[in-house]
Protein backbone atom coordinates (compact mmCIF):
# COMPACT_ATOMS: atom_id res chain seq x y z
CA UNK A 1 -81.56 44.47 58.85
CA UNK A 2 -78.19 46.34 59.25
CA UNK A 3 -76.71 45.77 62.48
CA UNK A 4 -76.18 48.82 64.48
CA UNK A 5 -71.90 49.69 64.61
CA UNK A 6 -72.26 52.69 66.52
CA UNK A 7 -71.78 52.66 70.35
CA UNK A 8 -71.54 55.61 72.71
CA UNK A 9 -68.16 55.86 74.83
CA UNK A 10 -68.65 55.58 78.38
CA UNK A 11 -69.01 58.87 80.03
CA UNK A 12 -69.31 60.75 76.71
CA UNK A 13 -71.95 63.35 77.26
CA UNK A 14 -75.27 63.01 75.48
CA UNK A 15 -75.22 66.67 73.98
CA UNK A 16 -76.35 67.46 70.57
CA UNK A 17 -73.27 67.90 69.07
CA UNK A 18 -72.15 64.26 70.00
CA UNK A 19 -75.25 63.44 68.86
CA UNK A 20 -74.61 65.24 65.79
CA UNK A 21 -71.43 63.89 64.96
CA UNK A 22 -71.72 60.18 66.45
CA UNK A 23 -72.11 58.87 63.14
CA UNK A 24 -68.37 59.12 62.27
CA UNK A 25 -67.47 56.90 64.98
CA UNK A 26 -68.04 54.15 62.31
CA UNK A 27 -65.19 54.06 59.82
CA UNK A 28 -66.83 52.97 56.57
CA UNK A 29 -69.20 55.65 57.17
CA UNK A 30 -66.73 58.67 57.82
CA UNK A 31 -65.40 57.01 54.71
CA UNK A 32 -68.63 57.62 52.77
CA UNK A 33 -69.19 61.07 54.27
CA UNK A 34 -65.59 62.08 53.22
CA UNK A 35 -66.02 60.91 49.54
CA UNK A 36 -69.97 62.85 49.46
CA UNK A 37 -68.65 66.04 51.10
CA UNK A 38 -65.08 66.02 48.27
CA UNK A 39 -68.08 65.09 46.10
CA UNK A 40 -70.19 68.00 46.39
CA UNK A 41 -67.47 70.03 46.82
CA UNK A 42 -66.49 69.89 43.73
CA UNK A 43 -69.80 69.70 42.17
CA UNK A 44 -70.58 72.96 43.74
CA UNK A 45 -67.24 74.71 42.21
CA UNK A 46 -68.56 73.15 38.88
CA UNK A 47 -72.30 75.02 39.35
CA UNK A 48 -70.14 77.62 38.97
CA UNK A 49 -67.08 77.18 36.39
CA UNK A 50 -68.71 75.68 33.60
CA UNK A 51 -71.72 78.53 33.51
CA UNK A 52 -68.41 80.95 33.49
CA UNK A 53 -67.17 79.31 30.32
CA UNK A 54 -70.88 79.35 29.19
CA UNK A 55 -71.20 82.80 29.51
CA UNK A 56 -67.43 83.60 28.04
CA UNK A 57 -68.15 81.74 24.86
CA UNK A 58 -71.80 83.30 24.04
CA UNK A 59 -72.50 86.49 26.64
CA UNK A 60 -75.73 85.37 26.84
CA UNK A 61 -77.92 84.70 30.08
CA UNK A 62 -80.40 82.92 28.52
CA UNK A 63 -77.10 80.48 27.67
CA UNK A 64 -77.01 79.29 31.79
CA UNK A 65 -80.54 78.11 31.40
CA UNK A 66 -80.39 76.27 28.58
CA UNK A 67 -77.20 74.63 30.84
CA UNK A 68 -79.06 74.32 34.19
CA UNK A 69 -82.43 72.81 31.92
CA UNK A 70 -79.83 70.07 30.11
CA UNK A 71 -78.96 68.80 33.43
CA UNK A 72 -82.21 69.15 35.01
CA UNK A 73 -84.78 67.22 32.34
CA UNK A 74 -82.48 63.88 32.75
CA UNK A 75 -82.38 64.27 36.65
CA UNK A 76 -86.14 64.19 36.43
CA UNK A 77 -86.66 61.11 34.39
CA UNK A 78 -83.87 58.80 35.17
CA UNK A 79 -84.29 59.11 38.63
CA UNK A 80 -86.56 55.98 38.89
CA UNK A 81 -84.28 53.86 36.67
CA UNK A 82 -81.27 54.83 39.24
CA UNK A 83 -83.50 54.10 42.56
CA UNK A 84 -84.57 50.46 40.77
CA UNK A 85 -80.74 49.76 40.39
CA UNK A 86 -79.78 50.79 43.93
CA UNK A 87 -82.15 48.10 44.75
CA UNK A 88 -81.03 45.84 42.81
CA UNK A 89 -77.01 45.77 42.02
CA UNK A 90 -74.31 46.52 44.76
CA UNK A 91 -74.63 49.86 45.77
CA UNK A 92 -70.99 51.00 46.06
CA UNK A 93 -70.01 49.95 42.55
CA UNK A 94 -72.74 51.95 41.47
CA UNK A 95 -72.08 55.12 43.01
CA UNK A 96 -68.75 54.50 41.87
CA UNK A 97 -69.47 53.62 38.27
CA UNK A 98 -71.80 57.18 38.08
CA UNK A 99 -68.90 58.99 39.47
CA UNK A 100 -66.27 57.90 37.18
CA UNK A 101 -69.12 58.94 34.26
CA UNK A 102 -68.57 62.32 36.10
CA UNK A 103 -65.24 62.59 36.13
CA UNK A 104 -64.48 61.12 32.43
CA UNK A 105 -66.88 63.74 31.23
CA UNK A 106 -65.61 66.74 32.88
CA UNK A 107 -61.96 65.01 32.02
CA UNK A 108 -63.35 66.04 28.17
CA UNK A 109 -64.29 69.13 29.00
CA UNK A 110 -61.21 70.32 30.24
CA UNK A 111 -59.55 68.88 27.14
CA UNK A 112 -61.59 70.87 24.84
CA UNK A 113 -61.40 73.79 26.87
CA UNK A 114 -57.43 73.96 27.25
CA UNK A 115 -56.89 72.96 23.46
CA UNK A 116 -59.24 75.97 22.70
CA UNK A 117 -61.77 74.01 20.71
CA UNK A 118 -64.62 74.30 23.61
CA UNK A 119 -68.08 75.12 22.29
CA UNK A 120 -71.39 75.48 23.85
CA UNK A 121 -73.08 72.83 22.45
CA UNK A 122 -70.00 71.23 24.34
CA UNK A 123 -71.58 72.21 27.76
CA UNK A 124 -75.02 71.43 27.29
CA UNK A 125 -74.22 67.99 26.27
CA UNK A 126 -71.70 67.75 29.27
CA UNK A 127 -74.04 68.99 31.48
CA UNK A 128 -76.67 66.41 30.08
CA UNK A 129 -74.43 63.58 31.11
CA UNK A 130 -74.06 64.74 34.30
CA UNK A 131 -77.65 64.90 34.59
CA UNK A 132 -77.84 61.52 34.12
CA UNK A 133 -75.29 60.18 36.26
CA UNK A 134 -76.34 61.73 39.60
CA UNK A 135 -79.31 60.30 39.77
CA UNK A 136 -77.82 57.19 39.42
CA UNK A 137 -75.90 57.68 42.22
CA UNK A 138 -78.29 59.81 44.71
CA UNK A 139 -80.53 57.15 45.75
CA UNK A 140 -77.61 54.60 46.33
CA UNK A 141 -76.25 56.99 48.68
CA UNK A 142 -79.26 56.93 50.61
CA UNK A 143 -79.95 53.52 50.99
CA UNK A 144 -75.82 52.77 51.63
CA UNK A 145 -76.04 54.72 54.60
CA UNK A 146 -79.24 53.33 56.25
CA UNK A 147 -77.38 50.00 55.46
CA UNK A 148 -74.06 51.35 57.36
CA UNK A 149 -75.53 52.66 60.37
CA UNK A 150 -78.50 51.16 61.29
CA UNK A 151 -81.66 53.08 61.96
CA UNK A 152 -80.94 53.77 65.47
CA UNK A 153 -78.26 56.17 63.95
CA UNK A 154 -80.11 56.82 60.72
CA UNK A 155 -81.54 60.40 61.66
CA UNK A 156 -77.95 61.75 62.99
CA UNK A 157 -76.48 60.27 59.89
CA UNK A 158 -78.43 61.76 57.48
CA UNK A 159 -78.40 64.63 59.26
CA UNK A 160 -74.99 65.08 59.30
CA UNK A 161 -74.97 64.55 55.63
CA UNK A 162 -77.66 67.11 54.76
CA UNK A 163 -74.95 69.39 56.68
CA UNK A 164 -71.87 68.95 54.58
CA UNK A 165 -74.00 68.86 51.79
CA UNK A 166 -75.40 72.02 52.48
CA UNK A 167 -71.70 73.63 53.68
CA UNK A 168 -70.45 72.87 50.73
CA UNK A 169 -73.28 74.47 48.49
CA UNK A 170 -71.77 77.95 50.45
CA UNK A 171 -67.82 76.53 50.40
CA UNK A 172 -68.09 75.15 46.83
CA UNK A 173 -68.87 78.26 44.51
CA UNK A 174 -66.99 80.75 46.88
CA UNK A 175 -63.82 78.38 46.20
CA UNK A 176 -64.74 77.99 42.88
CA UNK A 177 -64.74 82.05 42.09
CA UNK A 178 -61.30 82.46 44.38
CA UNK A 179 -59.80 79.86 42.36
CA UNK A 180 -61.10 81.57 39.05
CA UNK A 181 -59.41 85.19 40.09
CA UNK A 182 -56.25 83.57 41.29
CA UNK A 183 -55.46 80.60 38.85
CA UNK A 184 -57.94 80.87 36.34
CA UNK A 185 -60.84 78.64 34.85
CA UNK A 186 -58.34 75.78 34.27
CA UNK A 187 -57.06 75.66 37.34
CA UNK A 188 -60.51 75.61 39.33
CA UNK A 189 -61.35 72.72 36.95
CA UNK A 190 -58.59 70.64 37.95
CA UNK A 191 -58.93 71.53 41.29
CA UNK A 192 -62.89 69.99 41.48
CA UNK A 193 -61.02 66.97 39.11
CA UNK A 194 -58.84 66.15 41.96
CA UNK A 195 -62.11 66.24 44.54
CA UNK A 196 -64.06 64.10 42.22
CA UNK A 197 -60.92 61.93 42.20
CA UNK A 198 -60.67 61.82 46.26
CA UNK A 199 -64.30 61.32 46.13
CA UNK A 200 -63.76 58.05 44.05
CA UNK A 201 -60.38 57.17 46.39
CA UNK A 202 -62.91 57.32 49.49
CA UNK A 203 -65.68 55.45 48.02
CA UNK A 204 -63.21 52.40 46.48
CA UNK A 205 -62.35 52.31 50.38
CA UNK A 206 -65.56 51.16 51.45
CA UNK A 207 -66.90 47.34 52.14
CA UNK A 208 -69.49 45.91 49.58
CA UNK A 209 -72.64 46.02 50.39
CA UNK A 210 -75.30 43.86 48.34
CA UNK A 211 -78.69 44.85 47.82
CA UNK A 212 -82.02 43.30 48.87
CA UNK A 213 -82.14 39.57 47.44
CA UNK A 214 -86.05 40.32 47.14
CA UNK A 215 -85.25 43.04 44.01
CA UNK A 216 -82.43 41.22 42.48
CA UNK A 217 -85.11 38.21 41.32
CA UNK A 218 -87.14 40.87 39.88
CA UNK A 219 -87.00 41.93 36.44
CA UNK A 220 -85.30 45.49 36.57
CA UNK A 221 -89.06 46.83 34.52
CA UNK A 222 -90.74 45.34 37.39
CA UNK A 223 -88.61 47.48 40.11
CA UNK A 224 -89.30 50.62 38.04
CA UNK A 225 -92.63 49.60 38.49
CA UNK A 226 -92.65 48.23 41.87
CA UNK A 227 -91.54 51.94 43.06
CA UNK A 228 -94.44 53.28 41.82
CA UNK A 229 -96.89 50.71 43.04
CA UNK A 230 -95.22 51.00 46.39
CA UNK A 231 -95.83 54.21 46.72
CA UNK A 232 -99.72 53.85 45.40
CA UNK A 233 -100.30 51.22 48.03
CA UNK A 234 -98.46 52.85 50.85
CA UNK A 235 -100.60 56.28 51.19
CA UNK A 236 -98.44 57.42 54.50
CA UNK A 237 -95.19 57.61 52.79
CA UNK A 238 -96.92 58.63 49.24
CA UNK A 239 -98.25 61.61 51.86
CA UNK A 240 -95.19 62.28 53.05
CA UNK A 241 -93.43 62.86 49.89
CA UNK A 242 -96.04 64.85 48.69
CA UNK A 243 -96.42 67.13 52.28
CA UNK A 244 -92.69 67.58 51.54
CA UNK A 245 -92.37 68.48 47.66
CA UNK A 246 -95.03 71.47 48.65
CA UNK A 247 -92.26 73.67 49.99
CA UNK A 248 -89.79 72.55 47.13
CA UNK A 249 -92.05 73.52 44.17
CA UNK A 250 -93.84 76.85 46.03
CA UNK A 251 -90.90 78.44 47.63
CA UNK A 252 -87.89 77.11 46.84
CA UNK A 253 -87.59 78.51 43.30
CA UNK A 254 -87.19 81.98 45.01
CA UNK A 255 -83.10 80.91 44.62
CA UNK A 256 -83.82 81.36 41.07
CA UNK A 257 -84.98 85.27 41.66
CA UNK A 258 -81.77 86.55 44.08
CA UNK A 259 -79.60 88.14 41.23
CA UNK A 260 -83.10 90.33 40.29
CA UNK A 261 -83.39 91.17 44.44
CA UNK A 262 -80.01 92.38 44.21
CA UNK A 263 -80.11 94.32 40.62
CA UNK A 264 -83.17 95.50 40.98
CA UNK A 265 -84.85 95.77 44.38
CA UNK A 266 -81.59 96.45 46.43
CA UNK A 267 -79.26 97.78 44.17
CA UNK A 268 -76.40 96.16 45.39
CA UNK A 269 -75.17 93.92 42.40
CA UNK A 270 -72.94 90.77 42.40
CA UNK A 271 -71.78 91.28 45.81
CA UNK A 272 -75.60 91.01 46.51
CA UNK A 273 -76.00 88.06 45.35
CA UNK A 274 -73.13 86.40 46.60
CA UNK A 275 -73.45 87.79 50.37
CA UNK A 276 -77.74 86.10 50.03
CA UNK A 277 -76.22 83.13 48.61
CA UNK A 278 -74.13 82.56 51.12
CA UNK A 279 -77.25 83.24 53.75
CA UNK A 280 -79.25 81.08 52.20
CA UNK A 281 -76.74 78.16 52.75
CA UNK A 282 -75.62 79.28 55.80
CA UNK A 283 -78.82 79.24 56.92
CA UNK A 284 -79.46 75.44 54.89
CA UNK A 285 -76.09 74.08 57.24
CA UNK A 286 -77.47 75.30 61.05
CA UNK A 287 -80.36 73.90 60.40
CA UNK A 288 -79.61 70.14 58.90
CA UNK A 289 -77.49 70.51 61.79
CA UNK A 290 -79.62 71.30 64.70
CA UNK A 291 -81.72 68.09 63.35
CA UNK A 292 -78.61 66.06 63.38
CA UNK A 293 -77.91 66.74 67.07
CA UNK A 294 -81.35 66.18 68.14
CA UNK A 295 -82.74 62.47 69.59
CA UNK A 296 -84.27 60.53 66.45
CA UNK A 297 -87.41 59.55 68.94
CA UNK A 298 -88.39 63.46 68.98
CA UNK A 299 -91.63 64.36 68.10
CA UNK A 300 -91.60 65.34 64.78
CA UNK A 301 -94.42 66.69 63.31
CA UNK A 302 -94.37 69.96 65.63
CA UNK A 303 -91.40 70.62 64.06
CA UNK A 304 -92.10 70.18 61.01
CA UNK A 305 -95.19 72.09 61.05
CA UNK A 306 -93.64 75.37 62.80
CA UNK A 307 -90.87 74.97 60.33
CA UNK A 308 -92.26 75.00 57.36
CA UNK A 309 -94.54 77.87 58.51
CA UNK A 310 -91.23 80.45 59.71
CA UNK A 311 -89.80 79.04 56.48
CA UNK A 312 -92.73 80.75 54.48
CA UNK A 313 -93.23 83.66 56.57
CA UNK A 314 -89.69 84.67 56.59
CA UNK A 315 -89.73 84.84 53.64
CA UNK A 316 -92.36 86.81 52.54
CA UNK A 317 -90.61 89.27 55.07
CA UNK A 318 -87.23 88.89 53.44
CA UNK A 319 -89.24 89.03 49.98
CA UNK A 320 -90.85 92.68 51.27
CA UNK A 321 -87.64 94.14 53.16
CA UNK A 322 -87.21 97.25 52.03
CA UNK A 323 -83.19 97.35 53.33
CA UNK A 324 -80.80 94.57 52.37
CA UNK A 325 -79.24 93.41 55.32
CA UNK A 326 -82.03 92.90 57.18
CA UNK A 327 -82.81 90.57 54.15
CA UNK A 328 -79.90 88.58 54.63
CA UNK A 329 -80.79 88.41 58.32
CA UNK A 330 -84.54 87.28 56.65
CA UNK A 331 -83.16 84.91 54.13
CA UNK A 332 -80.60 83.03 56.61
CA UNK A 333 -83.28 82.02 59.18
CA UNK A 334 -85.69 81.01 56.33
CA UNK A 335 -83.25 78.43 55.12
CA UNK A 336 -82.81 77.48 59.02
CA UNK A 337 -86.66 76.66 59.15
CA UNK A 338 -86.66 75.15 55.13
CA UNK A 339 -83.45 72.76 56.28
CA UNK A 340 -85.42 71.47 59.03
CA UNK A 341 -88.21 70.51 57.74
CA UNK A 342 -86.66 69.26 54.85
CA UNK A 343 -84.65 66.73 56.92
CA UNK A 344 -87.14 65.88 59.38
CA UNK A 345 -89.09 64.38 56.53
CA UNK A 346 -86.25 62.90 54.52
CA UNK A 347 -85.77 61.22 57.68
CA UNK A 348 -89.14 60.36 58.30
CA UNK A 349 -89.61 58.49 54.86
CA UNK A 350 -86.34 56.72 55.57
CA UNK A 351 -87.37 55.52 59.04
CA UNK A 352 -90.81 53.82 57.44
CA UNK A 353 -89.81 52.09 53.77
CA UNK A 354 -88.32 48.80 53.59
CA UNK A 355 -84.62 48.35 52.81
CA UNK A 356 -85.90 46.54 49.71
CA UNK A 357 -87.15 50.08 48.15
CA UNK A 358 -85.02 52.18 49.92
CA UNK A 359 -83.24 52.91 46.56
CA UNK A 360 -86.49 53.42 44.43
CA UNK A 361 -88.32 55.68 47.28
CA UNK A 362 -85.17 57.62 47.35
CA UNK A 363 -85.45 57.92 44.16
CA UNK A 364 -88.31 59.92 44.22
CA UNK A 365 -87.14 62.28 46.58
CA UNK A 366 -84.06 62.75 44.17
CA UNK A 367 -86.62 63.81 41.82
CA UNK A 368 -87.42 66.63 43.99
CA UNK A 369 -84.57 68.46 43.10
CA UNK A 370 -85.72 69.22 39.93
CA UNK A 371 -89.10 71.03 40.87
CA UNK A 372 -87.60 73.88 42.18
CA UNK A 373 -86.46 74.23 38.28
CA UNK A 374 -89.82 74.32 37.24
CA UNK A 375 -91.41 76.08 39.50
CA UNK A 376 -88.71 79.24 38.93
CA UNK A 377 -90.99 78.99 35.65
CA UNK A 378 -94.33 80.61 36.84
CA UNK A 379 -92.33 82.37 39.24
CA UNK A 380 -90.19 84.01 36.48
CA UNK A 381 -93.31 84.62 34.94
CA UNK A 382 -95.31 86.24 37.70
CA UNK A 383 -92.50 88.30 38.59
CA UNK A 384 -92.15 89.71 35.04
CA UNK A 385 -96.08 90.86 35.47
CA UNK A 386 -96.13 91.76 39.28
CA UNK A 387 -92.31 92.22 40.35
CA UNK A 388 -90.11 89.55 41.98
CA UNK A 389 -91.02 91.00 45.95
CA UNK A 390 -94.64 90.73 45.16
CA UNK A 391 -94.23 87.05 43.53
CA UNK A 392 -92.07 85.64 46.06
CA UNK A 393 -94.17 87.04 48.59
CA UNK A 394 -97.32 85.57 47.21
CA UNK A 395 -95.70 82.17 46.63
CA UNK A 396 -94.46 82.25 50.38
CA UNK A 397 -97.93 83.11 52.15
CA UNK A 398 -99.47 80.54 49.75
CA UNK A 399 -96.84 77.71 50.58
CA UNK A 400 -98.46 78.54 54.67
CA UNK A 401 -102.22 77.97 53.18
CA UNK A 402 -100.98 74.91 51.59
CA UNK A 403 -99.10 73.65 54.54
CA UNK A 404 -101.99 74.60 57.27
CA UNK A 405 -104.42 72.70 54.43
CA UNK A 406 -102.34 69.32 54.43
CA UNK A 407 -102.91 69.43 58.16
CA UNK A 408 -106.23 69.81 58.35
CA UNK A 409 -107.25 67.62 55.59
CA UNK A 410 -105.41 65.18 56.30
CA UNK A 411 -105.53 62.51 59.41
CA UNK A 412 -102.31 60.73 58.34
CA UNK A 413 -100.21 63.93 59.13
CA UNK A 414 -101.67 65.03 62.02
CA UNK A 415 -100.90 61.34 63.82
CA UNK A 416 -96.97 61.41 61.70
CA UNK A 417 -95.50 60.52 65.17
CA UNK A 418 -97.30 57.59 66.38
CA UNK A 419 -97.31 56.70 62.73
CA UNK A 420 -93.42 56.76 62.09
CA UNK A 421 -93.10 54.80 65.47
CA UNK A 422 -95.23 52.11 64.67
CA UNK A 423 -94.07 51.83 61.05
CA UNK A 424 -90.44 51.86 61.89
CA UNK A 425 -90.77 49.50 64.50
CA UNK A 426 -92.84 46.69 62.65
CA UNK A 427 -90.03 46.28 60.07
């Protein structure tokens, strides 16, 4: 059991915003949260840089799939193999090890790119790479922050880290494009090189921290499996997962249909789509945030419920604005609602699992970030028969019957607060 490093100063007022940022009071965390934020920085500049040089080299949109699906497929299926070895090796040198895979690959990239011998194929296998080092790395960041902070301090933590992660999914791409126009393509990409190399600096900075002794004497086969057969014997957190993919594979994929909003429905092109992209992440940052500066003994499944719901209905409203700004207005306090809920029950999951799978459970949630990939699929398809308002709209009211079904069918959700307590408390 981590010990808890974080005391409040004498006098210092218990508002949400010290809350919020209490966390960084601890110096190998601040330390972690500086390398994830340089981190996703310049991962988010790279979502948009290397589909630029896609694009460039065939003028093809079909191109950026075949990109975003190279990355995504290995996310999916590696995911287990990098929770098992968060569990089982020291956690620092393997976030560190993944991120140097990162930064040797995009070190090629640029090679190829400024000796003018770049080719697609190039990117897709780049982008493959990638795909398999961050889920190497995801789950280890997890579990090395529960095992920094305690879980007293777990829910601000995470909190706080959902909320850079989320700023920089607006602050990443918009410095990415102002970097394009001013320096050009190789200039942004050295730019995100030097953040992936702070990101490294930060993380080489923090203490070791050795995993579990009871996965290390396991046979790393047997921690694959042992994720899986935790989760089959442990039907709160398997429904907890599961209550939380619902949004992610129903809703979420609507990010996949804003550049069709703005073409088609609203007429109000690229500037369109970056003004709802920047909504929709605005919207992703207040909310981790409001969770991060509220007490982690709240009741949670209130929350979680009326979130979820506002999530949906907004945005079947922003799906069937007629006007564009009031779809921004739409869009933004949709993401609030999806944020919360998202983090409440990220943070729920981490209050209830043993340290011993926090890597593999993780794991699975890392997996999550691949669905909204495939469920853009039948959304794609649904809008090509019915138009994108009508699709997203459907998807949205139908995420609300889903939601309102998991509560009523199921007795483990409707008692999630007395059974997070008692969980949390008995290990």
């Amino acid at each position: 059991m981590p010990q808890d490093p974080l005391k409040t100063a004498p006098g210092r007022p218990d508002s949400g915003w010290s809350r919020a940022t209490e966390s960084l009071q601890n110096e190998q965390f601040k330390r972690v949260f500086i390398g994830n934020m340089a981190f996703f920085l310049a991962m988010g500049g790279q979502g948009v840089v290397r589909p630029w040089i896609a694009y460039q080299l065939t003028d093809s949109a079909l191109s950026l799939g075949i990109v975003s699906a190279a990355m995504a497929i290995p996310m999916f299926f590696i995911s287990p193999l990098g929770g098992a070895l968060a569990d089982r090796v020291e956690r620092r040198g393997l976030i560190m090890t993944a991120q140097t895979l990162a930064i040797l690959t995009e070190l090629i990239v640029l090679g190829l790119f400024v000796s003018d011998r770049i080719e697609f194929w190039h990117l897709v296998v780049a982008a493959a790479s990638l795909g398999c080092s961050f889920p190497l790395m995801m789950p280890a960041r997890s579990a090395i922050v529960y095992a920094l902070v305690g879980r007293r301090h777990l829910g601000a933590a995470m909190g706080l880290n959902m909320t850079g992660m989320n700023a920089t999914r607006v602050l990443g791409p918009a410095l990415a494009g102002f970097l394009i126009a001013a320096i050009g393509v190789t200039g942004a990409y050295v730019v995100d090189l030097v953040l992936y190399g702070i990101a490294l600096a930060s993380m080489f900075t923090v203490q070791r921290l050795p995993p579990p002794e009871a996965a290390r004497l396991e046979p790393l086969l047997s921690n694959i499996t042992g994720g899986f057969k935790y989760l089959l014997e442990d039907r709160f957190v398997s429904m907890l997962l599961l209550f939380g993919l619902l949004p992610q594979f129903l809703v979420m994929p609507f990010m996949t249909m804003i550049p069709v909003f703005a073409e088609k429905v609203w007429m109000t092109g690229p500037e369109g789509v970056g003004i709802l992209s920047a909504a929709v992440g605005m919207g992703a940052v207040l909310g981790s945030f409001y969770v991060a500066g509220r007490s982690q003994d709240m009741p949670r499944l209130r929350l979680m419920m009326l979130s979820a719901i506002t999530f949906s209905l907004f945005l079947a409203a922003f799906a069937w604005s007629p006007f564009f700004w009031p779809a921004v207005v739409l869009s933004l306090f949709a993401n609030v609602g999806a944020s919360i809920f998202s983090t409440l029950n990220n943070v729920a999951i981490q209050l209830v699992i043993p340290d011993e799978v926090r890597g593999r459970v993780s794991s699975f949630l890392m997996m999550s970030v691949s669905l909204p990939l495939l469920g853009s699929l039948p959304m794609g398809w649904i809008a090509d028969k019915i138009g994108a308002p009508a699709a997203v709209g459907a998807s949205s009211l139908l995420a609300v019957v889903a939601v309102l079904l998991f509560y009523v069918l199921s007795p483990a959700l409707r008692n999630l607060d007395e059974r997070v307590k008692a969980k949390s408390e008995s290990i």
